[in-house]
Protein backbone atom coordinates (compact mmCIF):
# COMPACT_ATOMS: atom_id res chain seq x y z
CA UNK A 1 1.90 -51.24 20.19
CA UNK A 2 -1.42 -49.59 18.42
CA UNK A 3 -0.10 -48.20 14.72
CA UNK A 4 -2.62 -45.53 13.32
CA UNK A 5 -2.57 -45.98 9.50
CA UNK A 6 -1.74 -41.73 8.05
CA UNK A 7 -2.52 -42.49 4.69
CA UNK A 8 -3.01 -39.43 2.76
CA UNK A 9 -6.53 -39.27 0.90
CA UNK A 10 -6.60 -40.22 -2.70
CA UNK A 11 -7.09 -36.93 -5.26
CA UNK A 12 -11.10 -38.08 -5.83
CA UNK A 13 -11.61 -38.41 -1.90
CA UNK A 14 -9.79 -34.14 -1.99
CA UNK A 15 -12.62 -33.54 -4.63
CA UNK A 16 -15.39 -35.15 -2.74
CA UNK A 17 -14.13 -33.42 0.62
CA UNK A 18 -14.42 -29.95 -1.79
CA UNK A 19 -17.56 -30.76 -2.94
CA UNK A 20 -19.26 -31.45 0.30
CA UNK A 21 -17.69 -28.37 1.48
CA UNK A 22 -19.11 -26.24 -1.11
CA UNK A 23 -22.43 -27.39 -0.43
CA UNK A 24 -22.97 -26.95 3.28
CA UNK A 25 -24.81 -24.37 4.54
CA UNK A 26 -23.51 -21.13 5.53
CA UNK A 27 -20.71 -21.96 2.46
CA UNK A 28 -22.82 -22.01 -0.53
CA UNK A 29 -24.09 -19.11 -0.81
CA UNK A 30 -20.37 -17.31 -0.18
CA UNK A 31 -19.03 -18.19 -3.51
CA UNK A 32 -18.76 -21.89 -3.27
CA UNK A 33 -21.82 -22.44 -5.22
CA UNK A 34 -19.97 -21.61 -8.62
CA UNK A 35 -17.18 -25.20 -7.53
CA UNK A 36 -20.09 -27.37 -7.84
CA UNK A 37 -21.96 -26.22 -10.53
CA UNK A 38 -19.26 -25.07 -12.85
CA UNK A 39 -16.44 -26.87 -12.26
CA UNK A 40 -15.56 -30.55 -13.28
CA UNK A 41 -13.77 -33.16 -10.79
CA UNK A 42 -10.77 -32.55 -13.10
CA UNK A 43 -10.73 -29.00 -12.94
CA UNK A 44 -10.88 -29.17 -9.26
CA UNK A 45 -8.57 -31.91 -8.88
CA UNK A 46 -6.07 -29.44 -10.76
CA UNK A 47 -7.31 -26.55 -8.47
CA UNK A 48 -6.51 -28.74 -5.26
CA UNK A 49 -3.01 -30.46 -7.21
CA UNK A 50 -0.43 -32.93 -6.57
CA UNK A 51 0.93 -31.78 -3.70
CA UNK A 52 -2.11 -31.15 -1.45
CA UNK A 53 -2.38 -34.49 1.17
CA UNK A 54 -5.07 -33.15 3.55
CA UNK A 55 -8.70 -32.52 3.46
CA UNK A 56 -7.89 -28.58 5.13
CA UNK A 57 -5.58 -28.38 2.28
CA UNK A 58 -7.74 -28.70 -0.44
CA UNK A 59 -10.52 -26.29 0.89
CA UNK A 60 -7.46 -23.83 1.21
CA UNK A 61 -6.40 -24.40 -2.18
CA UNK A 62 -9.70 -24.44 -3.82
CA UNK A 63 -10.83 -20.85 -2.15
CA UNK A 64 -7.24 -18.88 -2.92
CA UNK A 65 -7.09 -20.42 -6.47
CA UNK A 66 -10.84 -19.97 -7.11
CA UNK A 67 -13.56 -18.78 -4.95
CA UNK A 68 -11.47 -16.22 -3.50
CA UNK A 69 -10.75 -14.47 -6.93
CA UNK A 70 -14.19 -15.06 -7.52
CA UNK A 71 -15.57 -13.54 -5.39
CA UNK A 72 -13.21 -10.35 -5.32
CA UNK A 73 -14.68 -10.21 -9.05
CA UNK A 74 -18.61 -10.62 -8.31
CA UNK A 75 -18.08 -7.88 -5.26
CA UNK A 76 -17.15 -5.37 -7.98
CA UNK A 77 -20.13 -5.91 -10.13
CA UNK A 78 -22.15 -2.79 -9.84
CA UNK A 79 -25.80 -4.11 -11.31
CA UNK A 80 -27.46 -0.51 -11.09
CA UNK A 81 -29.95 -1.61 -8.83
């Protein structure tokens, strides 16, 4: 009988998963750009938290707790140009 191992990913292997996320193209310039440069692994473990188990999950949680609002915020910006 073949057994998969379904682990869930540890909280720092969520973060990484975020990270790498944030910095692909086509992602970082659309509001991800401010999760790795402003953000700490803390503050995005706390972004993703405790009961996030998947790699999709974390993304999720990390755009509707953060990039999402941020973005909402930096599309109301009127710079006068």
């Amino acid at each position: 009988m073949n057994h998969l191992n379904l682990t869930a990913p540890t909280i720092n292997q969520l973060v990484d998963h975020v990270k790498s996320r944030a910095l692909a193209p086509g992602w970082y310039n659309k509001g991800w750009d401010v999760v790795v440069e402003c953000l700490t692994d803390d503050e995005i473990a706390a972004l993703i938290g405790p009961r996030v188990l998947t790699f999709d999950g974390a993304t999720r949680a990390v755009y509707q707790k953060y990039v999402k609002p941020h973005q909402a915020q930096a599309e109301s910006v009127d710079f006068g140009i």
